[in-house]
N, C-alpha and C. Protein backbone atom coordinates (compact mmCIF):
# COMPACT_ATOMS: atom_id res chain seq x y z
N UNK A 1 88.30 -44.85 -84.63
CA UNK A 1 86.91 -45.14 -84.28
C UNK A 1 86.02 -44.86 -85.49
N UNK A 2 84.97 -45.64 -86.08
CA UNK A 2 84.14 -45.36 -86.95
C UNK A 2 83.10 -44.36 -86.83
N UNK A 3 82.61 -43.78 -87.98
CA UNK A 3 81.58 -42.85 -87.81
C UNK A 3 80.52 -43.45 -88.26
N UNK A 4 79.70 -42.80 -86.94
CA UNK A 4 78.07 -42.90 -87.45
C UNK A 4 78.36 -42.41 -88.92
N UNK A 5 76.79 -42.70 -89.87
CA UNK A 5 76.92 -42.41 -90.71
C UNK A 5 75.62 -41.25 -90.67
N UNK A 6 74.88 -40.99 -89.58
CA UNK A 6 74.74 -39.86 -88.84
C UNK A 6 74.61 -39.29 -88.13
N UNK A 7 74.27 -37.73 -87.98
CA UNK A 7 74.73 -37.03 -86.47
C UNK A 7 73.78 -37.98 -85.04
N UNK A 8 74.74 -38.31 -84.02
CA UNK A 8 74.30 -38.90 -83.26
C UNK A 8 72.93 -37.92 -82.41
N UNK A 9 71.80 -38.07 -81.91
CA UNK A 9 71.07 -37.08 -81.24
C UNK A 9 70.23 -38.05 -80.08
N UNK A 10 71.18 -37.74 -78.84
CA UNK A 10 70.56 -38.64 -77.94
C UNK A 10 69.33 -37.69 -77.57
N UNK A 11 68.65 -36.58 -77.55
CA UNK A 11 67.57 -35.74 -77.53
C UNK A 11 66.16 -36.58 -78.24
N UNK A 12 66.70 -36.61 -79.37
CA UNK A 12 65.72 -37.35 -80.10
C UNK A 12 65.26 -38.63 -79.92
N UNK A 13 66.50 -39.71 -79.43
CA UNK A 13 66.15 -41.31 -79.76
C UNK A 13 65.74 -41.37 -78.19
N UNK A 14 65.61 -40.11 -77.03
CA UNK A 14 64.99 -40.42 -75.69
C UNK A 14 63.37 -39.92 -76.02
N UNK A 15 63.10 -38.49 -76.63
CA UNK A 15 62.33 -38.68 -77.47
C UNK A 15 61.18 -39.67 -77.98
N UNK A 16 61.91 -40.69 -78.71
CA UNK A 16 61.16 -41.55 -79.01
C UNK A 16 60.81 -43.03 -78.36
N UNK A 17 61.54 -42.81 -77.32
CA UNK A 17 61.69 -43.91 -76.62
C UNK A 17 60.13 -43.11 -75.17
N UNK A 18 60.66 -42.03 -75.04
CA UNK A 18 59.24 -41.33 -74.35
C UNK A 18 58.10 -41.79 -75.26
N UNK A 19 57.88 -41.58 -76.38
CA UNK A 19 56.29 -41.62 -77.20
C UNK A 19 56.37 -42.78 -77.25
N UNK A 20 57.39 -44.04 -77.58
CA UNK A 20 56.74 -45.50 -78.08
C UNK A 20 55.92 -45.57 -76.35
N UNK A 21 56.53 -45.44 -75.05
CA UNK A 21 55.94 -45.55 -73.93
C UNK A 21 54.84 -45.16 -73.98
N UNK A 22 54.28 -43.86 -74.28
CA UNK A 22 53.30 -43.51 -74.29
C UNK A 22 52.61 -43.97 -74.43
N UNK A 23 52.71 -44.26 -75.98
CA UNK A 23 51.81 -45.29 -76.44
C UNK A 23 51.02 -46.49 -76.41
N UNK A 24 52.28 -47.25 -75.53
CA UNK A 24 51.63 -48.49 -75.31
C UNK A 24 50.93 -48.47 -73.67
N UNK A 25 51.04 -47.09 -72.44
CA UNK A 25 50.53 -47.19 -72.02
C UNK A 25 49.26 -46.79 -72.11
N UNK A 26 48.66 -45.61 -72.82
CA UNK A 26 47.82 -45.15 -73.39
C UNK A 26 46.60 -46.19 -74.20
N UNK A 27 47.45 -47.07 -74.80
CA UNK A 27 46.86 -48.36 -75.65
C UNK A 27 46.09 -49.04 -74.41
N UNK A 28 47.36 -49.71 -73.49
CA UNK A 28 46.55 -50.55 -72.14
C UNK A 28 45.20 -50.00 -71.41
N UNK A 29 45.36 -48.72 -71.64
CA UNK A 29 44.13 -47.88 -70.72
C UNK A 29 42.88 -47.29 -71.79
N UNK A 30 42.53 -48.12 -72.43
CA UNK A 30 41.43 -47.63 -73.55
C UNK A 30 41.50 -46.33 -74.34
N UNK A 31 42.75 -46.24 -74.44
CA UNK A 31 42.96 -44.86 -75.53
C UNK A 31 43.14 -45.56 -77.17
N UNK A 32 42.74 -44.91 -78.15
CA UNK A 32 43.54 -45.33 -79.31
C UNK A 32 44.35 -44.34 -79.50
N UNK A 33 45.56 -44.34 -80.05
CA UNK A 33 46.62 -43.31 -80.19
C UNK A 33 47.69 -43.51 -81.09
N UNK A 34 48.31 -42.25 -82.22
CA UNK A 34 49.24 -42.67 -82.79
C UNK A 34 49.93 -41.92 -82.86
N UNK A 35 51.42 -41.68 -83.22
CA UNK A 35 52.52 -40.61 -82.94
C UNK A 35 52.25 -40.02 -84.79
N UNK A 36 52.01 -38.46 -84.32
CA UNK A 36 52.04 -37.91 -85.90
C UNK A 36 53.48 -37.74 -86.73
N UNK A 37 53.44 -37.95 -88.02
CA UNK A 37 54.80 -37.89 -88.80
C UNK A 37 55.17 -36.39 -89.22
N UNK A 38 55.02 -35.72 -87.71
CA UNK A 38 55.53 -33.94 -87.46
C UNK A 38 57.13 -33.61 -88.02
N UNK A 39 57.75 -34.23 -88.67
CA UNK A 39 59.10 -34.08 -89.22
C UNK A 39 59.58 -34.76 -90.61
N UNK A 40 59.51 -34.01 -91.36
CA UNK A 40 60.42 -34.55 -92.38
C UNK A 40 61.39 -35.88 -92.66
N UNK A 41 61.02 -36.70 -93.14
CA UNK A 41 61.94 -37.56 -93.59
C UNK A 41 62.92 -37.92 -94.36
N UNK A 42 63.78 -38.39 -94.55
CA UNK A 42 64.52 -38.71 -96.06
C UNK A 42 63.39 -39.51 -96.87
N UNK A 43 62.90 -40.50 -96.36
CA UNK A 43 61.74 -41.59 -97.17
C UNK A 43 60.76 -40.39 -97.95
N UNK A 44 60.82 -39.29 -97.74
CA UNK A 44 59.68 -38.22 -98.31
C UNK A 44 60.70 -37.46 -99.05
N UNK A 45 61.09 -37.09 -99.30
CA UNK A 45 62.10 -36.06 -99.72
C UNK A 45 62.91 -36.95 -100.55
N UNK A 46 63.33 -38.13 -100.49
CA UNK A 46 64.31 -38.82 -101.41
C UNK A 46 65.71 -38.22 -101.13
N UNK A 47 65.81 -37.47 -100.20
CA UNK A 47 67.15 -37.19 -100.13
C UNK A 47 68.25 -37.41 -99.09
N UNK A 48 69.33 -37.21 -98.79
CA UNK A 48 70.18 -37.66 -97.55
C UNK A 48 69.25 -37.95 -96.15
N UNK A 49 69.90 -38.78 -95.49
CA UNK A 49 69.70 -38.92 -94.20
C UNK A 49 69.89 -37.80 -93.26
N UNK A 50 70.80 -36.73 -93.92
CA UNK A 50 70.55 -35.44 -93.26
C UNK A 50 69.97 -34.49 -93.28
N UNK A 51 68.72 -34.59 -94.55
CA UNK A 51 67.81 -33.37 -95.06
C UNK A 51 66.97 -33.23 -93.93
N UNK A 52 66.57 -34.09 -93.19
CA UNK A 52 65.22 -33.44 -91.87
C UNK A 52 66.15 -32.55 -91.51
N UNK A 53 66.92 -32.55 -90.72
CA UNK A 53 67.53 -31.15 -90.00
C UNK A 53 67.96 -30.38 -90.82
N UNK A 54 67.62 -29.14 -90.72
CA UNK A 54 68.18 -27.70 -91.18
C UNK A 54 69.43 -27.51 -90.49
N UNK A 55 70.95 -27.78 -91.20
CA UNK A 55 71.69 -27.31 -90.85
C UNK A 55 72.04 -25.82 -90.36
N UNK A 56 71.17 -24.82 -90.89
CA UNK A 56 72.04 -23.45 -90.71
C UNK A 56 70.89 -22.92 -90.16
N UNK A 57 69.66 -23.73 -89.85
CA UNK A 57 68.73 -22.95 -88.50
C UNK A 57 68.68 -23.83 -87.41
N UNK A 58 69.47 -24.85 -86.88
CA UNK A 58 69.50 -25.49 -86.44
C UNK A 58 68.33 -26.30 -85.34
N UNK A 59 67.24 -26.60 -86.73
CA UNK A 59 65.75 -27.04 -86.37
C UNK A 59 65.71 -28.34 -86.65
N UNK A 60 64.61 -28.88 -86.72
CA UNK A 60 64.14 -30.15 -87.46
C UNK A 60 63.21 -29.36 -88.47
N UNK A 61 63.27 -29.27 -89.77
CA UNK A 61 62.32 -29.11 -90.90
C UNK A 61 60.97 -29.75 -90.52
N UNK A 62 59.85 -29.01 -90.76
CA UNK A 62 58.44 -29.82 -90.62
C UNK A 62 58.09 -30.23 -91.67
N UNK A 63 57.12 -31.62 -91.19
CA UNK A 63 56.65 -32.48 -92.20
C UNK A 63 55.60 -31.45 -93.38
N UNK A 64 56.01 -31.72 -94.05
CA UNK A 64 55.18 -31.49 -95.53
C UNK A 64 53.54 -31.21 -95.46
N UNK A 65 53.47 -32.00 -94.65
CA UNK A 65 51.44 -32.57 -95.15
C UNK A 65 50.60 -32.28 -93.24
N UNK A 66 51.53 -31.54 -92.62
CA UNK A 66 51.17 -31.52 -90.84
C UNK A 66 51.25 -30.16 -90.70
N UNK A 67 50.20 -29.45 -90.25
CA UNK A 67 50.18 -28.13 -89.70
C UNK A 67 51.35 -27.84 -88.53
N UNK A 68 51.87 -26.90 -88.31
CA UNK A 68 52.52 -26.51 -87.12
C UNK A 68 52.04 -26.44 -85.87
N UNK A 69 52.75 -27.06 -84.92
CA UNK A 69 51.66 -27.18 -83.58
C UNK A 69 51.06 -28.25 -83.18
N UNK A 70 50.69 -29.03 -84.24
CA UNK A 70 50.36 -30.51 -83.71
C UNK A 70 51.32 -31.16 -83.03
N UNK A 71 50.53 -31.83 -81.93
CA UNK A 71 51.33 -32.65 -81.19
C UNK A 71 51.95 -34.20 -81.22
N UNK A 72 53.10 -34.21 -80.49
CA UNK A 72 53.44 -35.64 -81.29
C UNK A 72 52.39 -37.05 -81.66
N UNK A 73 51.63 -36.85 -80.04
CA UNK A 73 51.09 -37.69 -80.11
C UNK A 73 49.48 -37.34 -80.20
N UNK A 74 48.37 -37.64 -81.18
CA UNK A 74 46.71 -37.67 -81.03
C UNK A 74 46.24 -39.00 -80.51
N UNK A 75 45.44 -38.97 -80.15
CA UNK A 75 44.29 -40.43 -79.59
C UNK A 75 43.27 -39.90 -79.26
N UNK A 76 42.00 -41.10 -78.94
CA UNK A 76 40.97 -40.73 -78.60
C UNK A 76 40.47 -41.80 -77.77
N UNK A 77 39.83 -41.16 -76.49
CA UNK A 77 39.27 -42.81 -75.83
C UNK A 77 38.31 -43.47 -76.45
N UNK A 78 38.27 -44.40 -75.95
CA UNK A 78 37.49 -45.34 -77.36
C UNK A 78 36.19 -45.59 -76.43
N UNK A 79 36.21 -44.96 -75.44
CA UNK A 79 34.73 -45.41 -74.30
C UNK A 79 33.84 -44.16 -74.98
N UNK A 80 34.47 -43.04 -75.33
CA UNK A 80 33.75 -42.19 -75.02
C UNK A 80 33.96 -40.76 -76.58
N UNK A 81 35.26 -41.12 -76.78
CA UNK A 81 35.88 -40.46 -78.09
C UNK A 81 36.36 -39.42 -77.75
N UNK A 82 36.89 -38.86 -75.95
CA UNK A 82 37.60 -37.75 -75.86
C UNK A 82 38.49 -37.58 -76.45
N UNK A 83 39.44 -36.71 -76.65
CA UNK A 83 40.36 -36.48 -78.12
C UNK A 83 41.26 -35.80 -77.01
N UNK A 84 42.65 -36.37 -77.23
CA UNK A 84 43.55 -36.25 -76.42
C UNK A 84 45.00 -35.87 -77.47
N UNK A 85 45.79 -34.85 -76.75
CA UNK A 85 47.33 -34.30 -77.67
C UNK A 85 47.78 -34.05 -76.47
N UNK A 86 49.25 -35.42 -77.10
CA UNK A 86 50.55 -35.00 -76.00
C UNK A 86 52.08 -34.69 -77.25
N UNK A 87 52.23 -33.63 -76.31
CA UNK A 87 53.93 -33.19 -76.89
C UNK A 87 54.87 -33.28 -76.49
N UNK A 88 55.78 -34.41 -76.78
CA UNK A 88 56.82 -35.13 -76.04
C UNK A 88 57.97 -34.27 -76.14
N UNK A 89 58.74 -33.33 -75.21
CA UNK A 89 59.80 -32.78 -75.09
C UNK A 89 61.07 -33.55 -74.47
N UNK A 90 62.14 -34.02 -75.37
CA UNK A 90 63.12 -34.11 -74.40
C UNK A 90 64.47 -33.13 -74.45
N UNK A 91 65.26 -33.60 -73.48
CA UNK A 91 66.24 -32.79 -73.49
C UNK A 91 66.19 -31.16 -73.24
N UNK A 92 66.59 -30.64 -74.36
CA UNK A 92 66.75 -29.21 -74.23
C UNK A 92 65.64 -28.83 -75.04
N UNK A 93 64.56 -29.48 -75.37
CA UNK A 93 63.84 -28.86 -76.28
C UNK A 93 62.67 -28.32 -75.85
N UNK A 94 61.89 -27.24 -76.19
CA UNK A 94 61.25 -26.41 -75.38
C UNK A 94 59.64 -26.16 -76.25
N UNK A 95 58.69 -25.86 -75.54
CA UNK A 95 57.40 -26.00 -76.47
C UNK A 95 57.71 -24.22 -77.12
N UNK A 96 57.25 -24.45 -78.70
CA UNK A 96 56.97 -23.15 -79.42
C UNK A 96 56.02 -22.57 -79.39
N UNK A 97 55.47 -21.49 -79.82
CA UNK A 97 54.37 -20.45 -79.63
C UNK A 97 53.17 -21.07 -80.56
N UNK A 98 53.63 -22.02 -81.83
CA UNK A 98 52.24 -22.97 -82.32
C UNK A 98 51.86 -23.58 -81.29
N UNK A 99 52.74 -24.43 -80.88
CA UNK A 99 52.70 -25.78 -80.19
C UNK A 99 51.52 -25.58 -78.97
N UNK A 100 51.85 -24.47 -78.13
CA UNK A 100 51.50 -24.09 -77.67
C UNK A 100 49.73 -23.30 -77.47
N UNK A 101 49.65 -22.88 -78.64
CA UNK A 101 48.17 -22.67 -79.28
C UNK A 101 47.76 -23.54 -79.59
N UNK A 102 47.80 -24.77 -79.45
CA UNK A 102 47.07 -25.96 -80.24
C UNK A 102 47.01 -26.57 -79.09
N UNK A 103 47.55 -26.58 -78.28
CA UNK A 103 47.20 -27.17 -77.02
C UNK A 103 46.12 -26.54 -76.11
N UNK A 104 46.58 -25.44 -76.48
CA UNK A 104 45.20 -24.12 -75.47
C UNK A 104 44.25 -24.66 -76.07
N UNK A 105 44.05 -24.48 -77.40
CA UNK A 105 42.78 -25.07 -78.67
C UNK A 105 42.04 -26.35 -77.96
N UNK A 106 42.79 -26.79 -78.06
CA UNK A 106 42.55 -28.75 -77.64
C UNK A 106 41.67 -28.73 -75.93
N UNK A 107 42.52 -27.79 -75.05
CA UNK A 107 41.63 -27.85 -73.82
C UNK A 107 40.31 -26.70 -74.19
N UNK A 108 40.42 -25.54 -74.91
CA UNK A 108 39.34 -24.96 -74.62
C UNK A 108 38.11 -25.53 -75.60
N UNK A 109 38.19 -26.61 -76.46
CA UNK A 109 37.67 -27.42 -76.72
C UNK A 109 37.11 -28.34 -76.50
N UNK A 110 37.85 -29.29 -75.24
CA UNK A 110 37.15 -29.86 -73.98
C UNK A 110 38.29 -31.72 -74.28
N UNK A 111 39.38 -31.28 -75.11
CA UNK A 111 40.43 -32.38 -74.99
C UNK A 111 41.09 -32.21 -74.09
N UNK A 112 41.92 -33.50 -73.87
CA UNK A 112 42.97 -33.24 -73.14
C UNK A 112 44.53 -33.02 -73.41
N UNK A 113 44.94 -31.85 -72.96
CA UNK A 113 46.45 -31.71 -73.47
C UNK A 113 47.39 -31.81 -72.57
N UNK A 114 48.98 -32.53 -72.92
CA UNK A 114 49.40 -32.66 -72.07
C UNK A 114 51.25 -32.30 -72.65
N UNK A 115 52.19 -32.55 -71.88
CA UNK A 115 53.12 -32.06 -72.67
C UNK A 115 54.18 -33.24 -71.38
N UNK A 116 54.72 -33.73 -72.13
CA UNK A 116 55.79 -34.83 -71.53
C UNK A 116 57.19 -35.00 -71.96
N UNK A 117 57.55 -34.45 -70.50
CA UNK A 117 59.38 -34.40 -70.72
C UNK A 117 59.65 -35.91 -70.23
N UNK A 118 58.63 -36.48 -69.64
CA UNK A 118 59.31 -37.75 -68.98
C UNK A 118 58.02 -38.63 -69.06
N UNK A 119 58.30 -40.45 -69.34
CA UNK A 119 57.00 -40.78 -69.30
C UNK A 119 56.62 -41.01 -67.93
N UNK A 120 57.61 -41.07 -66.75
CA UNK A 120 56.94 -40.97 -65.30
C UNK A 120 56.08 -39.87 -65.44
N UNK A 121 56.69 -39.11 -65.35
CA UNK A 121 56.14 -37.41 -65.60
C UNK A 121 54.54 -37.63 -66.25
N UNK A 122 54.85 -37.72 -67.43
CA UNK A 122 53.50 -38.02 -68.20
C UNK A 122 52.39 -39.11 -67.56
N UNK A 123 52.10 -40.17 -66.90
CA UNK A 123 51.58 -41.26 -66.15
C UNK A 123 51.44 -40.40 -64.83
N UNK A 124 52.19 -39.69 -64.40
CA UNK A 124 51.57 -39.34 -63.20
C UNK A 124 50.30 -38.00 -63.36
N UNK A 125 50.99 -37.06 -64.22
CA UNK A 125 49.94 -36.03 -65.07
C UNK A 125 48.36 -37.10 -65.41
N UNK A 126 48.67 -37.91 -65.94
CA UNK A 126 47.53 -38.30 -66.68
C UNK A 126 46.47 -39.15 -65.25
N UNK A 127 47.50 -39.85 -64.23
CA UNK A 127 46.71 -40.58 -63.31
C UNK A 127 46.05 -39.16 -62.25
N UNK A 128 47.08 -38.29 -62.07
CA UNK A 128 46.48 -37.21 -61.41
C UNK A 128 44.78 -37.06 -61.63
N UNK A 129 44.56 -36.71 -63.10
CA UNK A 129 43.72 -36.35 -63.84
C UNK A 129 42.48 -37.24 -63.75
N UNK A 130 43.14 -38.80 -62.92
CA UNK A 130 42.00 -39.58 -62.78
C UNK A 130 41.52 -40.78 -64.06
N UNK A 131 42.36 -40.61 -65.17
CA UNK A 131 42.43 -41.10 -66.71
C UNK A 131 42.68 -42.68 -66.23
N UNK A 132 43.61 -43.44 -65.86
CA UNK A 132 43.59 -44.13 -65.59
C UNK A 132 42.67 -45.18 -65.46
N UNK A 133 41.89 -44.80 -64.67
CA UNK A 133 40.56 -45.51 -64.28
C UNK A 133 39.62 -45.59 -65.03
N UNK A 134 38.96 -47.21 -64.98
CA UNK A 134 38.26 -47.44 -65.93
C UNK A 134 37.16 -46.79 -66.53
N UNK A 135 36.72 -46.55 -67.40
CA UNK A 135 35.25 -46.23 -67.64
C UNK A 135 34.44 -46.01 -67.95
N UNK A 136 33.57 -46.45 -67.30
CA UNK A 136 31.99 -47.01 -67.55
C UNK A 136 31.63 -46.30 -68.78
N UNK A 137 30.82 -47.23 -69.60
CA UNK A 137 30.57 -46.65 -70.75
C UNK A 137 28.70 -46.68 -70.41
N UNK A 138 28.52 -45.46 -69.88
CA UNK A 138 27.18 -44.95 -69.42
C UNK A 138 26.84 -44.24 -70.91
N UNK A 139 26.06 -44.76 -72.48
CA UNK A 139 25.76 -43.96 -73.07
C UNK A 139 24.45 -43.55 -73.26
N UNK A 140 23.64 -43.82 -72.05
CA UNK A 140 22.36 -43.21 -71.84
C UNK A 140 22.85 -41.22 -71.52
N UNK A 141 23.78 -41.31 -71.19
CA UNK A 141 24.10 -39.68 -70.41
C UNK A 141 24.37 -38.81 -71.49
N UNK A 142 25.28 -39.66 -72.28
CA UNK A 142 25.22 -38.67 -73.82
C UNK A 142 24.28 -38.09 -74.13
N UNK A 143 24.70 -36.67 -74.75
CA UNK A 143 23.65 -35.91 -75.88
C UNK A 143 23.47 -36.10 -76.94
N UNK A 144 24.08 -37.18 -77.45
CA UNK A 144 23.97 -37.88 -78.72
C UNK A 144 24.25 -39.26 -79.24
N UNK A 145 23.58 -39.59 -80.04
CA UNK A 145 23.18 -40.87 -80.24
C UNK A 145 24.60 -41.47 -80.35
N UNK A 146 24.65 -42.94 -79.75
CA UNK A 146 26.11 -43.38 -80.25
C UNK A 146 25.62 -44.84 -81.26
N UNK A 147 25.18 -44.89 -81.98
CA UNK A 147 24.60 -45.90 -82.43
C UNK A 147 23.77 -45.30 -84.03
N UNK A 148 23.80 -45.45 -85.50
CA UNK A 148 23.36 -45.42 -86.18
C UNK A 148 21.70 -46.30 -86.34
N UNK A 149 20.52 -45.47 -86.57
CA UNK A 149 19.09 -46.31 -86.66
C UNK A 149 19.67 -47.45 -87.97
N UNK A 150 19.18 -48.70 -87.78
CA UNK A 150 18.85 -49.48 -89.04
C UNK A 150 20.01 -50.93 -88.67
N UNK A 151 20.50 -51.09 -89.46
CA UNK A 151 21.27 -52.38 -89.27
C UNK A 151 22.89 -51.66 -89.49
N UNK A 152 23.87 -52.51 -88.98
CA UNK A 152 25.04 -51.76 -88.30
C UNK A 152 26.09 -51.99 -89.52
N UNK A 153 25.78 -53.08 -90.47
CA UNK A 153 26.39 -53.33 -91.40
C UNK A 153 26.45 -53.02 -92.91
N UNK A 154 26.78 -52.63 -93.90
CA UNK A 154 26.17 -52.30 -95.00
C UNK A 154 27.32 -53.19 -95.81
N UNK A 155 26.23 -53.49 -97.30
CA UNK A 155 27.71 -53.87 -98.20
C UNK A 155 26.90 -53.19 -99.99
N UNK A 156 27.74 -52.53 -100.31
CA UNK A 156 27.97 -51.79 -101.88
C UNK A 156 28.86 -52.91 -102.68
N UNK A 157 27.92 -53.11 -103.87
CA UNK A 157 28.88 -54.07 -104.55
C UNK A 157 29.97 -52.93 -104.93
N UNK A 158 31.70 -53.72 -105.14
CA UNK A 158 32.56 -52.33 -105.56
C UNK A 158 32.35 -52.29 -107.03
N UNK A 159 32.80 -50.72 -107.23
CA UNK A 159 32.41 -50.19 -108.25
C UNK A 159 33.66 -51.13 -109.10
N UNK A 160 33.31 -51.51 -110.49
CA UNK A 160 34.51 -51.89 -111.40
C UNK A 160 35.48 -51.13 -111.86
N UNK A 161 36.98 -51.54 -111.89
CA UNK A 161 37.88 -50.67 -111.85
C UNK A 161 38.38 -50.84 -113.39
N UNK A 162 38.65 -50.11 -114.24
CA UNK A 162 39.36 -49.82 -115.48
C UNK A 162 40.45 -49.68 -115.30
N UNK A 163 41.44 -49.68 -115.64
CA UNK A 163 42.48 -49.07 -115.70
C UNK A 163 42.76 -48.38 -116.98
């Protein structure tokens, strides 16, 4: 039988098969949203296809340029600009003590946080919550202006480039 040419991790590719969902339901329901690059790559590192995982702590290495704790996924509704973090768990994998503070952060801030082992799971959390449903973009109620005074467009000739 042939070998992968690497370690197989059905944890991970359910994983990502949870966040692409996310995503595109999140997209359908006036969210903008994108999955953060929370892990190390070979494409960053230049090195094997096996450098993200730490063999002898048996982790995923974190991305370079991403605080600890961020969640897989950020968005924001686009009615209103609530700011939303979900952390997609599958398998055996369990939220950490960052992960975890950044989510407290995010609600006592007035986002929404959510944490998804399943995207049923996740869709029903979020419809619970009432998210689902459309809405109304009332921006008389705001405390702040959503609209810049003057004309909405600007143009700067670009500056000339030297090399």
């Amino acid at each position: 039988m042939p070998q992968l040419p690497f370690e197989y991790d059905h944890d991970t590719l359910a994983a990502q098969c949870i966040t692409r969902s996310i995503l595109a339901y999140l997209d359908a329901h006036g969210y903008e949203a994108w999955s953060q690059p929370n892990r190390r790559t070979a494409k960053l590192t230049g090195a094997s296809t096996r450098d993200p995982y730490g063999a002898n702590t048996n982790r995923w290495r974190p991305h370079p340029n991403s605080p600890r704790g961020v969640p897989d996924i950020l968005g924001f509704r686009r009615a209103d600009g609530l700011f939303l973090g979900v952390e997609v768990k599958a398998g055996r994998d369990r939220l950490r003590d960052e992960q975890i503070t950044f989510l407290n952060q995010l609600k006592a801030a007035g986002g929404l946080p959510f944490v998804a082992h399943s995207f049923a799971g996740f869709v029903q959390s979020f419809e619970r919550r009432g998210l689902h449903l459309s809405t109304v973009n009332n921006t008389s109620a705001l405390p702040y202006p959503t609209e810049l005074p003057g004309p909405t467009a600007t143009y700067e000739e670009p500056a000339p480039y030297h090399p």
